[in-house]
Protein backbone atom coordinates (compact mmCIF):
# COMPACT_ATOMS: atom_id res chain seq x y z
CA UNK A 1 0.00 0.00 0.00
CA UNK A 2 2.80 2.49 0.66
CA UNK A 3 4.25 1.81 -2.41
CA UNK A 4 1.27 2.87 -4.12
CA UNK A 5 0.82 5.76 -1.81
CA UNK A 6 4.69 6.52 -3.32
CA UNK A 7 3.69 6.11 -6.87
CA UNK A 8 0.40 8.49 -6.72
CA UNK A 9 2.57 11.03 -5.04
CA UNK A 10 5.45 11.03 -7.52
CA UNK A 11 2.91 10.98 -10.55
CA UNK A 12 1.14 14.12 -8.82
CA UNK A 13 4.54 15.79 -8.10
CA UNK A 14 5.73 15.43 -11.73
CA UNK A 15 1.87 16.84 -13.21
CA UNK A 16 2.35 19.44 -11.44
CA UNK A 17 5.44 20.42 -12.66
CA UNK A 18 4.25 19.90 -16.32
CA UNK A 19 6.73 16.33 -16.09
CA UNK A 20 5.66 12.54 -17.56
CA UNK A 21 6.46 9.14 -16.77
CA UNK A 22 6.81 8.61 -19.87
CA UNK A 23 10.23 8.42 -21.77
CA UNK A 24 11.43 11.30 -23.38
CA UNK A 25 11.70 9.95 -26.89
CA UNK A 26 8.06 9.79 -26.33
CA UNK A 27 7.52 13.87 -25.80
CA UNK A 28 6.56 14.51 -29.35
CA UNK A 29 4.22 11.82 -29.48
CA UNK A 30 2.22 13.26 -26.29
CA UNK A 31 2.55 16.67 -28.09
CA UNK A 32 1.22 15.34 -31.21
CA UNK A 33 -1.69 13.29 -29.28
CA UNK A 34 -2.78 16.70 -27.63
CA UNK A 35 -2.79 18.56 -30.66
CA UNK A 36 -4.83 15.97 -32.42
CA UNK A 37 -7.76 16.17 -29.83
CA UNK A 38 -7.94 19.94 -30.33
CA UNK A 39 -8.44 19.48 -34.13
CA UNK A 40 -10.79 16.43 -33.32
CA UNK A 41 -12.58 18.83 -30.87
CA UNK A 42 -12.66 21.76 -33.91
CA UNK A 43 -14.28 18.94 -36.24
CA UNK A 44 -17.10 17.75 -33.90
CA UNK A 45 -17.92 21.63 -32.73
CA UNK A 46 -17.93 22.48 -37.10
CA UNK A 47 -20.40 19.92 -37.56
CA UNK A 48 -22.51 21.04 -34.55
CA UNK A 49 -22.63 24.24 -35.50
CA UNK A 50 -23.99 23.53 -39.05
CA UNK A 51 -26.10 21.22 -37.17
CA UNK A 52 -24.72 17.61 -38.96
CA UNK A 53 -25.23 14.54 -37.43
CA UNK A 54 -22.40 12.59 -37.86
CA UNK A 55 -24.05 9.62 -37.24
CA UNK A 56 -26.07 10.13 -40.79
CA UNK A 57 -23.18 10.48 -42.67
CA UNK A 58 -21.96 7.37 -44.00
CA UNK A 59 -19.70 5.91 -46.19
CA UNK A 60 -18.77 2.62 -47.25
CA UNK A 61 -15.35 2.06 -46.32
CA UNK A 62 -13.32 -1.22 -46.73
CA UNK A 63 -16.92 -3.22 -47.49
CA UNK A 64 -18.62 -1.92 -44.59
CA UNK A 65 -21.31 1.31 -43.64
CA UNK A 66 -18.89 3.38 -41.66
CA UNK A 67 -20.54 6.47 -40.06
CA UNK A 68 -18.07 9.96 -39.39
CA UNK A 69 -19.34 9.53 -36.03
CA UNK A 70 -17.86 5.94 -35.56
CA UNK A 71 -14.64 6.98 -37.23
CA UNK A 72 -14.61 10.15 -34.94
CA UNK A 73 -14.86 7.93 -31.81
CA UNK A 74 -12.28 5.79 -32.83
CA UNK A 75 -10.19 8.17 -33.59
CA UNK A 76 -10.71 9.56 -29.76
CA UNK A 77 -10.83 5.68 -28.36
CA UNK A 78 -7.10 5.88 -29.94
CA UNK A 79 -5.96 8.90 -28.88
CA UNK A 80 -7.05 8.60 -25.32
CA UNK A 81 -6.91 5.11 -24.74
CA UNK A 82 -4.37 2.84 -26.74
CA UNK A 83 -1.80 5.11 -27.75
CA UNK A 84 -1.09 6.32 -24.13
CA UNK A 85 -1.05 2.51 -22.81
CA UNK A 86 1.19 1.89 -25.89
CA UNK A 87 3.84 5.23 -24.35
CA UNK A 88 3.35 2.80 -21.03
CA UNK A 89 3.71 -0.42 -22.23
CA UNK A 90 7.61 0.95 -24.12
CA UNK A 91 7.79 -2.41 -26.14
CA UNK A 92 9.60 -2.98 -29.54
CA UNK A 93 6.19 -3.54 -31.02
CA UNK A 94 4.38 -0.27 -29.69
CA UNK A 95 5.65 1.88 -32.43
CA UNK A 96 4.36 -0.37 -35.34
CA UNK A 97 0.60 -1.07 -33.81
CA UNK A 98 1.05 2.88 -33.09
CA UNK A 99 1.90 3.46 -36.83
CA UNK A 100 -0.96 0.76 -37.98
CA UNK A 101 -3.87 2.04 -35.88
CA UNK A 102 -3.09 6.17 -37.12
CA UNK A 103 -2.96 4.85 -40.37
CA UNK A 104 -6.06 2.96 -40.57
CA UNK A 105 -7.79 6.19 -38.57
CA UNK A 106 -6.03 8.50 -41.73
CA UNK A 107 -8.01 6.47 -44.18
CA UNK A 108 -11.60 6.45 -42.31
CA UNK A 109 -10.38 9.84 -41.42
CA UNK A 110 -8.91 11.32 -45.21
CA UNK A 111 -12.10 9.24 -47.23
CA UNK A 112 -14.78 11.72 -45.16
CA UNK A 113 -12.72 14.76 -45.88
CA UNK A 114 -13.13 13.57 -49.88
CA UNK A 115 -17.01 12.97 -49.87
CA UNK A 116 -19.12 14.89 -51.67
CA UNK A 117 -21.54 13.95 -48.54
CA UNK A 118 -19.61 16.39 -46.65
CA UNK A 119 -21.39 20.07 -47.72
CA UNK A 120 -20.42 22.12 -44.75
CA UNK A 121 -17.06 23.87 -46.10
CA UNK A 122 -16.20 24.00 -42.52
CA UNK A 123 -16.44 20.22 -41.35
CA UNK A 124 -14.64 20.08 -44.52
CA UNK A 125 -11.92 22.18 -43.35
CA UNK A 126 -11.79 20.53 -40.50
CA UNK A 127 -11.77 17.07 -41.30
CA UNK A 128 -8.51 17.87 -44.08
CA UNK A 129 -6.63 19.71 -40.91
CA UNK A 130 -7.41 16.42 -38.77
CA UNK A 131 -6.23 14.78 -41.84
CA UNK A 132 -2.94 16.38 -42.12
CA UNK A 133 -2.59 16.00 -38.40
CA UNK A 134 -2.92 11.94 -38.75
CA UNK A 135 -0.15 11.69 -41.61
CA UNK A 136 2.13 13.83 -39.76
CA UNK A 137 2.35 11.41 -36.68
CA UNK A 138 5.88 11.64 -35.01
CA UNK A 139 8.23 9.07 -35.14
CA UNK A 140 9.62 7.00 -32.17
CA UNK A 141 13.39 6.60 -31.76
CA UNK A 142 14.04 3.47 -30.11
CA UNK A 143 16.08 2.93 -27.13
């Protein structure tokens, strides 16, 4: 129990100072993570505001109905979920499922930006500045 006491303290300490656990060759990926949730955010607030239901908009991607909504949450379920237990998990093999899981949310991600579905020049904006975000994902030097 004190050890975890230890642990919770340290990880509070180092927040606080603006510090990770994580390694540093990992710093541009965090970065990179952040700044792709505030163009994520700037996508889901353009379609609110022309009042689009990203649910509704569909396309057919790799054989099967994909909504933007779907892709959107993956893209989130990524960036808040597997690529930060990826940083924790520092294997040889975190990089490449990093690499495969961006690219696959690029496509879903780059194929809505292209659709003539998508009228609102702003989503559309947005979606190609998420898009440029995804291909521009950092890479890892390893250890």
């Amino acid at each position: 129990m004190i050890r975890y006491t230890r642990a919770v303290i340290q990880a509070l300490r180092l927040t606080l100072r603006g510090e990770s656990l994580s390694p540093a060759r990992f710093r541009p990926l965090e970065a990179w993570i952040a700044q792709t949730l505030k163009l994520l955010a700037q996508a889901e607030k353009a379609a609110a505001k022309d009042r689009i239901d990203p649910a509704a908009l569909q396309l057919k991607l790799d054989g099967r109905p994909t909504s933007l909504a779907s892709a959107l949450a993956m893209l989130r379920h990524n960036l808040l979920d597997v690529y930060p237990r990826l940083i924790r998990l520092d294997d040889p093999h975190s990089p490449t499922v990093l690499q495969s899981s961006n690219l696959n949310d690029q496509y879903r991600v780059a194929q809505f930006a292209a659709a003539d579905d998508i009228r609102s020049p702003a989503l559309r904006r947005a979606l190609e500045a998420l898009n440029a975000q995804l291909l521009n994902l950092p890479t890892i030097d390893a250890e």
